[in-house]
N, C-alpha and C. Protein backbone atom coordinates (compact mmCIF):
# COMPACT_ATOMS: atom_id res chain seq x y z
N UNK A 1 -25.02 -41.75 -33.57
CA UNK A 1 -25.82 -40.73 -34.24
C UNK A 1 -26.09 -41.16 -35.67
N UNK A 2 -27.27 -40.75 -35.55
CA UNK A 2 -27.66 -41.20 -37.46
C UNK A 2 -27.78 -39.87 -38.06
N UNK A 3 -27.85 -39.71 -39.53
CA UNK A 3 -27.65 -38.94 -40.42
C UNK A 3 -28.94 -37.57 -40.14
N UNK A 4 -29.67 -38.27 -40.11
CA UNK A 4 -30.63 -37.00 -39.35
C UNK A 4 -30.10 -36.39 -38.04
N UNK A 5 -29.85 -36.92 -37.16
CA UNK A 5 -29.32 -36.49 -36.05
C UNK A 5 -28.06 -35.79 -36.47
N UNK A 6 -27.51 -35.65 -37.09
CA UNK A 6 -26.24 -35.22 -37.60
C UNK A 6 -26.32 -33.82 -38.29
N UNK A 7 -27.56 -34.30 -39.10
CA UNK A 7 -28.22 -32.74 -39.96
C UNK A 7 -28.73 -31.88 -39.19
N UNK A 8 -29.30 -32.50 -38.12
CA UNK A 8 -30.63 -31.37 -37.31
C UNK A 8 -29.61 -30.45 -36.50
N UNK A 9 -27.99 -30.99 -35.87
CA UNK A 9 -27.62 -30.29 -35.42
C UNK A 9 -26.71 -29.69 -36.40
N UNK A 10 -26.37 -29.85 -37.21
CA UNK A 10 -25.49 -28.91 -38.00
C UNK A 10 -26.78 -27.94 -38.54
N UNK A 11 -27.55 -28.28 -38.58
CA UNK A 11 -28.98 -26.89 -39.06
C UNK A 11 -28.88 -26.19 -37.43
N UNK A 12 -28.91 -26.75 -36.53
CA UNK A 12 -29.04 -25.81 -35.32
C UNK A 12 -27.53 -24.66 -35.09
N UNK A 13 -25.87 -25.50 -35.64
CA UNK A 13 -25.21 -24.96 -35.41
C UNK A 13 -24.98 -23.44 -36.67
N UNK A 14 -25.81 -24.36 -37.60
CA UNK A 14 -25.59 -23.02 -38.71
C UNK A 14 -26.70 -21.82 -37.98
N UNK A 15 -27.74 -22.15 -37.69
CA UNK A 15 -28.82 -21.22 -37.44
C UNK A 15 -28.11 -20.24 -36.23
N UNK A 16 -27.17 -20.90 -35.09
CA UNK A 16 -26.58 -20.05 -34.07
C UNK A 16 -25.53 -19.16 -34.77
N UNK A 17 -24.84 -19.47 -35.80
CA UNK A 17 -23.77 -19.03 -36.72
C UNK A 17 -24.44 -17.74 -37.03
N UNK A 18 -25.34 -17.91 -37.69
CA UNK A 18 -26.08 -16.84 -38.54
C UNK A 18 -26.59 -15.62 -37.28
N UNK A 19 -27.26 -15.97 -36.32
CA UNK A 19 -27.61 -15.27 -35.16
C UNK A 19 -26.50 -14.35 -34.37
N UNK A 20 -25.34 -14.95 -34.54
CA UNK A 20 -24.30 -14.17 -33.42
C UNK A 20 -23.49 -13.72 -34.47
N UNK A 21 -22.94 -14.22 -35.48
CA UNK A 21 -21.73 -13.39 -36.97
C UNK A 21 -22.16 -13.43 -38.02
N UNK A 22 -23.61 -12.11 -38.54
CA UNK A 22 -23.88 -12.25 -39.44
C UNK A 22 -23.31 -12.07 -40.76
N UNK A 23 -21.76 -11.13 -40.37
CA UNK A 23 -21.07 -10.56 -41.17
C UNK A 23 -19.95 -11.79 -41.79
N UNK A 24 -19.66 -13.05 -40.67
CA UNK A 24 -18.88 -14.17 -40.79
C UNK A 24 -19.96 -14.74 -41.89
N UNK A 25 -21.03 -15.16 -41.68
CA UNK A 25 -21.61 -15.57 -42.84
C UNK A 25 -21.41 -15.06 -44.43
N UNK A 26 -21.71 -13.48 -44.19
CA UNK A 26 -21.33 -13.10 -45.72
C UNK A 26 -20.29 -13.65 -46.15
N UNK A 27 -19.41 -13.13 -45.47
CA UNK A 27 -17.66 -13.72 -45.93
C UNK A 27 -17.66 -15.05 -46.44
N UNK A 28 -18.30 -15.99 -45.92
CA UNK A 28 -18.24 -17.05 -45.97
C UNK A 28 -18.92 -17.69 -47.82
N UNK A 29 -20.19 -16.76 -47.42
CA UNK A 29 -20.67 -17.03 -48.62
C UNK A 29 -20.01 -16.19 -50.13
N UNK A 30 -19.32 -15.13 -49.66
CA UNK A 30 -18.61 -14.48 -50.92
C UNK A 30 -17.38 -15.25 -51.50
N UNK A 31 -16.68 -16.17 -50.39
CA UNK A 31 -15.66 -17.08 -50.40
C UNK A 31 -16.35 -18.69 -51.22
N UNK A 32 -17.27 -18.61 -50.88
CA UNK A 32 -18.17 -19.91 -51.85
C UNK A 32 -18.27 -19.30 -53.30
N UNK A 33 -18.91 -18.38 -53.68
CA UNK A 33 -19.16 -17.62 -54.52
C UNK A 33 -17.97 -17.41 -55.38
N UNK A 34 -17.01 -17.05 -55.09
CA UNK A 34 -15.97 -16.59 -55.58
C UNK A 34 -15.00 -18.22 -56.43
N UNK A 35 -15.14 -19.22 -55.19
CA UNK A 35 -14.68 -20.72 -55.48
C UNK A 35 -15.40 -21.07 -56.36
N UNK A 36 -16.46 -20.74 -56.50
CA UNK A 36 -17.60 -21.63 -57.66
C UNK A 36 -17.48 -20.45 -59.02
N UNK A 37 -17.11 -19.55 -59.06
CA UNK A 37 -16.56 -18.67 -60.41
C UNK A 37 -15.56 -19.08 -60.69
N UNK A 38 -14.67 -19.29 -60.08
CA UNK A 38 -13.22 -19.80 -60.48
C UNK A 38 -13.30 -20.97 -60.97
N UNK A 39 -14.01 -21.89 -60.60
CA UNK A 39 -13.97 -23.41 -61.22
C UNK A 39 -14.51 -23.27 -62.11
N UNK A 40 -16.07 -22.49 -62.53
CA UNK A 40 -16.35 -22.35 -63.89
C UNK A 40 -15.38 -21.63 -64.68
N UNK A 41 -14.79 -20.46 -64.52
CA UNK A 41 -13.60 -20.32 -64.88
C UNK A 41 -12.45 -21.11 -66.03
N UNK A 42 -11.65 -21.59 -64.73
CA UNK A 42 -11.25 -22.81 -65.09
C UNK A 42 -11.37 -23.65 -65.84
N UNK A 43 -12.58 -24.57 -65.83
CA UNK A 43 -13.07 -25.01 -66.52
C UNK A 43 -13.59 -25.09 -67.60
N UNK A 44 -14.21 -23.76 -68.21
CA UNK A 44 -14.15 -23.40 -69.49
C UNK A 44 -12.79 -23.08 -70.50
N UNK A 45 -12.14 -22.31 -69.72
CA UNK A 45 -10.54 -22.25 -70.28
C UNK A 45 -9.85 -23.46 -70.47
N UNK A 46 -9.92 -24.51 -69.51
CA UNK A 46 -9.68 -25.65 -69.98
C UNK A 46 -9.89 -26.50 -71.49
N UNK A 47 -11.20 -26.49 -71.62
CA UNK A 47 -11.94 -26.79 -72.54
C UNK A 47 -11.75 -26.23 -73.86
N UNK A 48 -11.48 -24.84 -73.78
CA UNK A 48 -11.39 -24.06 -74.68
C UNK A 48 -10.03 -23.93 -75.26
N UNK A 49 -8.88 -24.44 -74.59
CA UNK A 49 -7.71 -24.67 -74.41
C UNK A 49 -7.10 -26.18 -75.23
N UNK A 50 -8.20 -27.06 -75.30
CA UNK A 50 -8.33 -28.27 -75.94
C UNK A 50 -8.47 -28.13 -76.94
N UNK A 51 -9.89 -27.56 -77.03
CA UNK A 51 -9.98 -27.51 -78.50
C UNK A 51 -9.96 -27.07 -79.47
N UNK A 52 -9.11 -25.72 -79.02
CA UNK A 52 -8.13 -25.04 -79.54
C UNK A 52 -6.79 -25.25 -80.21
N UNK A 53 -6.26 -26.55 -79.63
CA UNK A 53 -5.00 -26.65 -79.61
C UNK A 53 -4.99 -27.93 -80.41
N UNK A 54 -6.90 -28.99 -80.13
CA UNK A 54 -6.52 -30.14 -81.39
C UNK A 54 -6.73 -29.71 -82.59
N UNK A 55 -8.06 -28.10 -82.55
CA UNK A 55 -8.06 -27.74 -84.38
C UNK A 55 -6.48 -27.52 -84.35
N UNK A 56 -5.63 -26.40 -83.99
CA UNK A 56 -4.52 -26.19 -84.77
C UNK A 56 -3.78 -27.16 -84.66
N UNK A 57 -3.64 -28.04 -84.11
CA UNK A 57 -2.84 -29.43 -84.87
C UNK A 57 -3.54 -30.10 -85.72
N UNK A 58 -4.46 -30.00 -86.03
CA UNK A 58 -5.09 -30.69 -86.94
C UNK A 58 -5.04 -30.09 -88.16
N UNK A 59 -5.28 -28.96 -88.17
CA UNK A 59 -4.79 -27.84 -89.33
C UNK A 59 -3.76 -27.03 -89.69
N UNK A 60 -3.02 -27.87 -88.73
CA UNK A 60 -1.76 -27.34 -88.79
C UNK A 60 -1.14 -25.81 -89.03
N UNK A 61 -2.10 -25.13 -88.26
CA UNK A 61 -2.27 -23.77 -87.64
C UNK A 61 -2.20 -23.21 -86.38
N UNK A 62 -0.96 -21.84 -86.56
CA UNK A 62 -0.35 -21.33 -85.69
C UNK A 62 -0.86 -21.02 -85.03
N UNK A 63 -2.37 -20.00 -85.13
CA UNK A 63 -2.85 -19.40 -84.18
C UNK A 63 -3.91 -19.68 -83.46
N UNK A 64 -4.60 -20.84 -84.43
CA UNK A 64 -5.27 -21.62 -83.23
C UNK A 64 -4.76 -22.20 -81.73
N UNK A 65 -3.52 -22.40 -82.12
CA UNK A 65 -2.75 -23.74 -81.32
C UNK A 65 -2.04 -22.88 -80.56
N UNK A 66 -1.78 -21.66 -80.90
CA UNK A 66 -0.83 -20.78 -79.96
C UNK A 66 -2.23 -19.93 -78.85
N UNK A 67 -3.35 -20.00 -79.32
CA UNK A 67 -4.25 -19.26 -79.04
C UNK A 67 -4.63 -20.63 -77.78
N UNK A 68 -4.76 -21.59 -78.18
CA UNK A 68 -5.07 -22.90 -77.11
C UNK A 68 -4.08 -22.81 -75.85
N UNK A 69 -2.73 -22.42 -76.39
CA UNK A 69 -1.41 -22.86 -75.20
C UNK A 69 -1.82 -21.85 -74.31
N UNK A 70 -2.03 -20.51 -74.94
CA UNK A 70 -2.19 -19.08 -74.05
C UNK A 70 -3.96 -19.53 -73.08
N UNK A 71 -4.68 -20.41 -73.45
CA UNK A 71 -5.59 -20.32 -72.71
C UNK A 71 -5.60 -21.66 -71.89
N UNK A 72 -5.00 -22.12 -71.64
CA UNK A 72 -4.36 -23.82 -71.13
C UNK A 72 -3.34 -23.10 -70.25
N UNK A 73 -2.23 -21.68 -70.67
CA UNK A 73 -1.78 -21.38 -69.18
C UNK A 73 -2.41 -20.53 -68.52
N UNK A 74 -3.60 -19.47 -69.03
CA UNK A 74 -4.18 -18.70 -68.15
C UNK A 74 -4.86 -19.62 -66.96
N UNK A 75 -5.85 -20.94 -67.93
CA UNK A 75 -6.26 -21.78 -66.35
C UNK A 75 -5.40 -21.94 -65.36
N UNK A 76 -4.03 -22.00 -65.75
CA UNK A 76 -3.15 -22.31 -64.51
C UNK A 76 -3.30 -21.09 -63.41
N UNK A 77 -3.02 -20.10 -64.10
CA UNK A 77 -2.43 -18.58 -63.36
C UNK A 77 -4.02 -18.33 -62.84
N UNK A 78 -4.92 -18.86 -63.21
CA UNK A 78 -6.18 -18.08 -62.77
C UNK A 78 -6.49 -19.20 -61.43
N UNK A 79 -6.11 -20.08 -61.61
CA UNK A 79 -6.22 -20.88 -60.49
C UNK A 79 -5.07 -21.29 -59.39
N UNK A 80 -4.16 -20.89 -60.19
CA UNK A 80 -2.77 -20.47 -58.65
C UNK A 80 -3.28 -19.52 -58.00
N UNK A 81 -3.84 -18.00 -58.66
CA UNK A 81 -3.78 -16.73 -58.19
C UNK A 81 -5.45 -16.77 -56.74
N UNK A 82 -6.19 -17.45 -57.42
CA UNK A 82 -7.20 -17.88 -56.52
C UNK A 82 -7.00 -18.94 -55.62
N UNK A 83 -5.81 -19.84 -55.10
CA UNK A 83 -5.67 -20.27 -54.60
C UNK A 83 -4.17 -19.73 -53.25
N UNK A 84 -3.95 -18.29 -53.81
CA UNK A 84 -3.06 -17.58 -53.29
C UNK A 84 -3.93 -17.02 -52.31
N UNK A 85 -5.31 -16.42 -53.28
CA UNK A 85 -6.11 -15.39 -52.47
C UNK A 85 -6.87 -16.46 -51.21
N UNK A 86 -6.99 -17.48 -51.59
CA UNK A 86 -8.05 -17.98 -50.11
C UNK A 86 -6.68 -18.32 -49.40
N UNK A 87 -5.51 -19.05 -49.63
CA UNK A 87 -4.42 -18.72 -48.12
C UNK A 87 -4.90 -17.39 -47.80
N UNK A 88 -4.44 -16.50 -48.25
CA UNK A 88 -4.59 -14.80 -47.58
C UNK A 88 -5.42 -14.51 -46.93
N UNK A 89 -7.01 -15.23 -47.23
CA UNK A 89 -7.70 -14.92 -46.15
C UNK A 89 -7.61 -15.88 -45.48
């Protein structure tokens, strides 16, 4: 099988998907939806967590740098807790 042949039936198996569990689809797509918030998420807190934490070492300031640690562990907890919720479902 070549790559077209590969696509045309995964387009045929999604199209039967959609036809018989339209409600499995939503789910499916609120579960995408939800994964792709969390990584932006994440990802910004990350970031924000950096450079947070090189101004207050650099300025040798408390609350930048304490303000960086607190957002460097929320990415953690925000991405354990979303990775709790898709086991569950």
């Amino acid at each position: 099988m070549d790559d077209e042949q590969v696509r045309a039936t995964v387009a045929e198996m999604e199209q039967a998907l959609r036809a018989e569990d339209p409600g499995f689809v939503r789910r499916v797509h609120a579960v995408r939806r939800a994964d792709n918030a969390t990584c932006v998420a994440v990802f910004l807190l990350l970031a924000l967590g950096a450079v947070l934490l090189t101004f207050g070492v650099a300025t040798v300031a408390l609350v930048p740098w304490t303000l960086g640690l607190a957002s460097l562990v929320t990415a953690v907890l925000v991405d354990d807790h979303h990775k709790k919720a898709l086991r569950r479902r």
